[in-house]
C-alpha atoms as a PDB file:
ATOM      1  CA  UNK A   1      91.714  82.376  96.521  1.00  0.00           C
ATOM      2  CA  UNK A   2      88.867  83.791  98.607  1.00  0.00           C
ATOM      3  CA  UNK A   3      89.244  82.984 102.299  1.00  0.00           C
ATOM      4  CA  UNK A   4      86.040  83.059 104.389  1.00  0.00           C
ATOM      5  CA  UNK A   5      86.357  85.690 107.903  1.00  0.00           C
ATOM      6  CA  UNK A   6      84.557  82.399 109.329  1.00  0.00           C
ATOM      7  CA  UNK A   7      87.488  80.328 108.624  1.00  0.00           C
ATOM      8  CA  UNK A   8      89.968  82.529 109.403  1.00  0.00           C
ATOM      9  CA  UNK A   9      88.320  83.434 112.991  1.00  0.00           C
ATOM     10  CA  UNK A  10      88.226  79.493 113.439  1.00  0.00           C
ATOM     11  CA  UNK A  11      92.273  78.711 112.543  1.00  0.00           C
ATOM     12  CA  UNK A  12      93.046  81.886 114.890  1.00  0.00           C
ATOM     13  CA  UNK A  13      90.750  80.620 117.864  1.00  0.00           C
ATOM     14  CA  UNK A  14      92.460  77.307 117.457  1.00  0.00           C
ATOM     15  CA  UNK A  15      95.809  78.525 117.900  1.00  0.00           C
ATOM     16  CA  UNK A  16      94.652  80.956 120.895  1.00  0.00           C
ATOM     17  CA  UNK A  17      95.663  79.319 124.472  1.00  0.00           C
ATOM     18  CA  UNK A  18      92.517  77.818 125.619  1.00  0.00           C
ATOM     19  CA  UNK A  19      92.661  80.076 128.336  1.00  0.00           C
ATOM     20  CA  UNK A  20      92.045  83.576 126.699  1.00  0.00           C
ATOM     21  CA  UNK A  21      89.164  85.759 128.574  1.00  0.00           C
ATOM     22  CA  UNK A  22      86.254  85.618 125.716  1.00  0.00           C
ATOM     23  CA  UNK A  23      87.026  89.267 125.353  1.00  0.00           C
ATOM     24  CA  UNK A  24      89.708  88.847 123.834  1.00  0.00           C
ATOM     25  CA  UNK A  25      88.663  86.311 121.571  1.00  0.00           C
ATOM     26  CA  UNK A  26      85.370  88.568 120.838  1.00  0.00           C
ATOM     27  CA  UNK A  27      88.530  91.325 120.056  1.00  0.00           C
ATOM     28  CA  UNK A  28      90.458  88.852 117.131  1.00  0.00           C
ATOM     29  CA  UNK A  29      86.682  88.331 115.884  1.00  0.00           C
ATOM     30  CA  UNK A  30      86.132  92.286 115.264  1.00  0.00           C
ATOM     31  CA  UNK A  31      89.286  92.853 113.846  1.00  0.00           C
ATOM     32  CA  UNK A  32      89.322  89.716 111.253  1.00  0.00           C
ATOM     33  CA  UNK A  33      85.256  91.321 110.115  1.00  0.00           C
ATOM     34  CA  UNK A  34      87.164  94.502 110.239  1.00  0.00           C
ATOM     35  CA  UNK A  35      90.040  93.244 108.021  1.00  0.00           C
ATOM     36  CA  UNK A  36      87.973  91.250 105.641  1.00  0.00           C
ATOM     37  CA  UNK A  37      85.147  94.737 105.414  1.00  0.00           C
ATOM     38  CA  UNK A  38      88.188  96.689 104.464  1.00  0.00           C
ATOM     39  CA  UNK A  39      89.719  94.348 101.749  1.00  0.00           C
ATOM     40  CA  UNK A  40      86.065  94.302 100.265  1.00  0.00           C
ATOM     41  CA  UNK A  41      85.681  97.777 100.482  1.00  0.00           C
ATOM     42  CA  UNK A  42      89.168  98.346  98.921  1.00  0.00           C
ATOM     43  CA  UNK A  43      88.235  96.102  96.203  1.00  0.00           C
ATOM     44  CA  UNK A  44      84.508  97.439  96.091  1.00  0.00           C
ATOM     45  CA  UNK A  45      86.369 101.655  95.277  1.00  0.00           C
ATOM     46  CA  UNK A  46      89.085  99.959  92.567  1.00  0.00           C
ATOM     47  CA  UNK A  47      86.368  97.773  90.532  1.00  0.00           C
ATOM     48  CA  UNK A  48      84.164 100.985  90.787  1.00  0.00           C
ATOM     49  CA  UNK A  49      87.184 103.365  89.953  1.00  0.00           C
ATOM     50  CA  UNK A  50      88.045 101.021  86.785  1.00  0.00           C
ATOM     51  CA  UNK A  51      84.302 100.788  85.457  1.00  0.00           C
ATOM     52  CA  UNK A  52      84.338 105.115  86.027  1.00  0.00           C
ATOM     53  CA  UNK A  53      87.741 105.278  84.309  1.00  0.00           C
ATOM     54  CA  UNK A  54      87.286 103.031  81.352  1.00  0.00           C
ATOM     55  CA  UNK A  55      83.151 102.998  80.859  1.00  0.00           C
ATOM     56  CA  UNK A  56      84.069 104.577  77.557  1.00  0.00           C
ATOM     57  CA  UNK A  57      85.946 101.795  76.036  1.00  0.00           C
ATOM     58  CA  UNK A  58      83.784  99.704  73.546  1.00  0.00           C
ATOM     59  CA  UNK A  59      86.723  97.523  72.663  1.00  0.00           C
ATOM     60  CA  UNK A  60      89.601  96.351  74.566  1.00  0.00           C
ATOM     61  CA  UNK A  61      92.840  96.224  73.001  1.00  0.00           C
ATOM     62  CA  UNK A  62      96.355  95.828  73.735  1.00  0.00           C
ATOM     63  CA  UNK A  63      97.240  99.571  74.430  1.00  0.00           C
ATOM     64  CA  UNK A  64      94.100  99.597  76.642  1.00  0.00           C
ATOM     65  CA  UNK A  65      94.826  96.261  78.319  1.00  0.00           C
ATOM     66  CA  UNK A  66      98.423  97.743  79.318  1.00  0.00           C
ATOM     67  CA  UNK A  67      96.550 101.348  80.462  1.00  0.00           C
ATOM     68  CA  UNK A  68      94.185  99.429  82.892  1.00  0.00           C
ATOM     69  CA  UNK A  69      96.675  97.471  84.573  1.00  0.00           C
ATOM     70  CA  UNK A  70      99.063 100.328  84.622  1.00  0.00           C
ATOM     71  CA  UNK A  71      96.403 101.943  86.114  1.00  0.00           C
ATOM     72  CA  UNK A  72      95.450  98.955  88.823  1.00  0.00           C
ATOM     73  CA  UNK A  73      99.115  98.559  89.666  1.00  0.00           C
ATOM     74  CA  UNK A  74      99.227 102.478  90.379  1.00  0.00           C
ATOM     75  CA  UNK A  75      96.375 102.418  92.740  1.00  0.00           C
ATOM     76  CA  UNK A  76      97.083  99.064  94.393  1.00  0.00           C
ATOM     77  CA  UNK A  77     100.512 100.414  94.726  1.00  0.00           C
ATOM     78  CA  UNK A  78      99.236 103.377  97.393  1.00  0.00           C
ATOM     79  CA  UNK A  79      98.299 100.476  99.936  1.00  0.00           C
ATOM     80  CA  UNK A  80     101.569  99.001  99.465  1.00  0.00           C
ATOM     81  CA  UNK A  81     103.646 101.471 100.427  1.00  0.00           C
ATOM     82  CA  UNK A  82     101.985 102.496 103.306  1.00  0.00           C
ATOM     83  CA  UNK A  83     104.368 101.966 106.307  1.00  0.00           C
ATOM     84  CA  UNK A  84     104.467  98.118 107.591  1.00  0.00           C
ATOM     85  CA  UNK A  85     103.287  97.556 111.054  1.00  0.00           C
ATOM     86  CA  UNK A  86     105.836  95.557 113.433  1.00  0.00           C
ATOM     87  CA  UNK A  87     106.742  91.451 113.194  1.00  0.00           C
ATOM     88  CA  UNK A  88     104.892  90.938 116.598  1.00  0.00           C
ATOM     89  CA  UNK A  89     101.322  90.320 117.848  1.00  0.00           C
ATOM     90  CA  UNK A  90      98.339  88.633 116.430  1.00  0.00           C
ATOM     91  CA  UNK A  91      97.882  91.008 113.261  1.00  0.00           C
ATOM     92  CA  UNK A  92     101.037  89.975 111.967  1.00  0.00           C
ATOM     93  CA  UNK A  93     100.399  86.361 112.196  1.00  0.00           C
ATOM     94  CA  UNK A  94      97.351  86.307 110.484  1.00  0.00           C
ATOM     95  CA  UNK A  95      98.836  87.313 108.078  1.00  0.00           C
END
């Protein structure tokens, strides 16, 4: 399910104190465009990596199927391990 940056900015803001300096409002703003720029981008290098990978493929069968998403699980698999940040602060609860 796609979630607008918009939308998300809007449910954060909502459950900031009303009395939060606009700076640091302007802050959560950056770093939901930032978040949302790198998921794109993420997505953006493994759609391109795929079509590089598998542009030779005229027909897609079962063994292929099974490479590809080998292959998708692999890569998506690198940003998953990468060390968690802490259960605290605002980047946490967006998520």
């Amino acid at each position: 399910m796609f979630c607008n940056p918009g939308a998300i900015l809007d449910d954060v803001r909502l459950s900031l104190p009303v009395s939060i300096p606009a700076s640091e409002s302007r802050a959560a703003g950056l770093a939901i465009d930032f978040g949302a720029e790198l998921l794109r981008l993420s997505a953006d290098r493994l759609l391109r990596e795929l079509q590089a990978r598998f542009e030779h493929i005229a027909h897609v069968d079962q063994h292929m199927t099974e490479t590809m998403l080998r292959y998708i699980f692999e890569e998506l698999d690198i940003w998953r391990r990468r060390p968690e940040r802490p259960a605290s602060g605002v980047a946490y609860d967006l998520l």
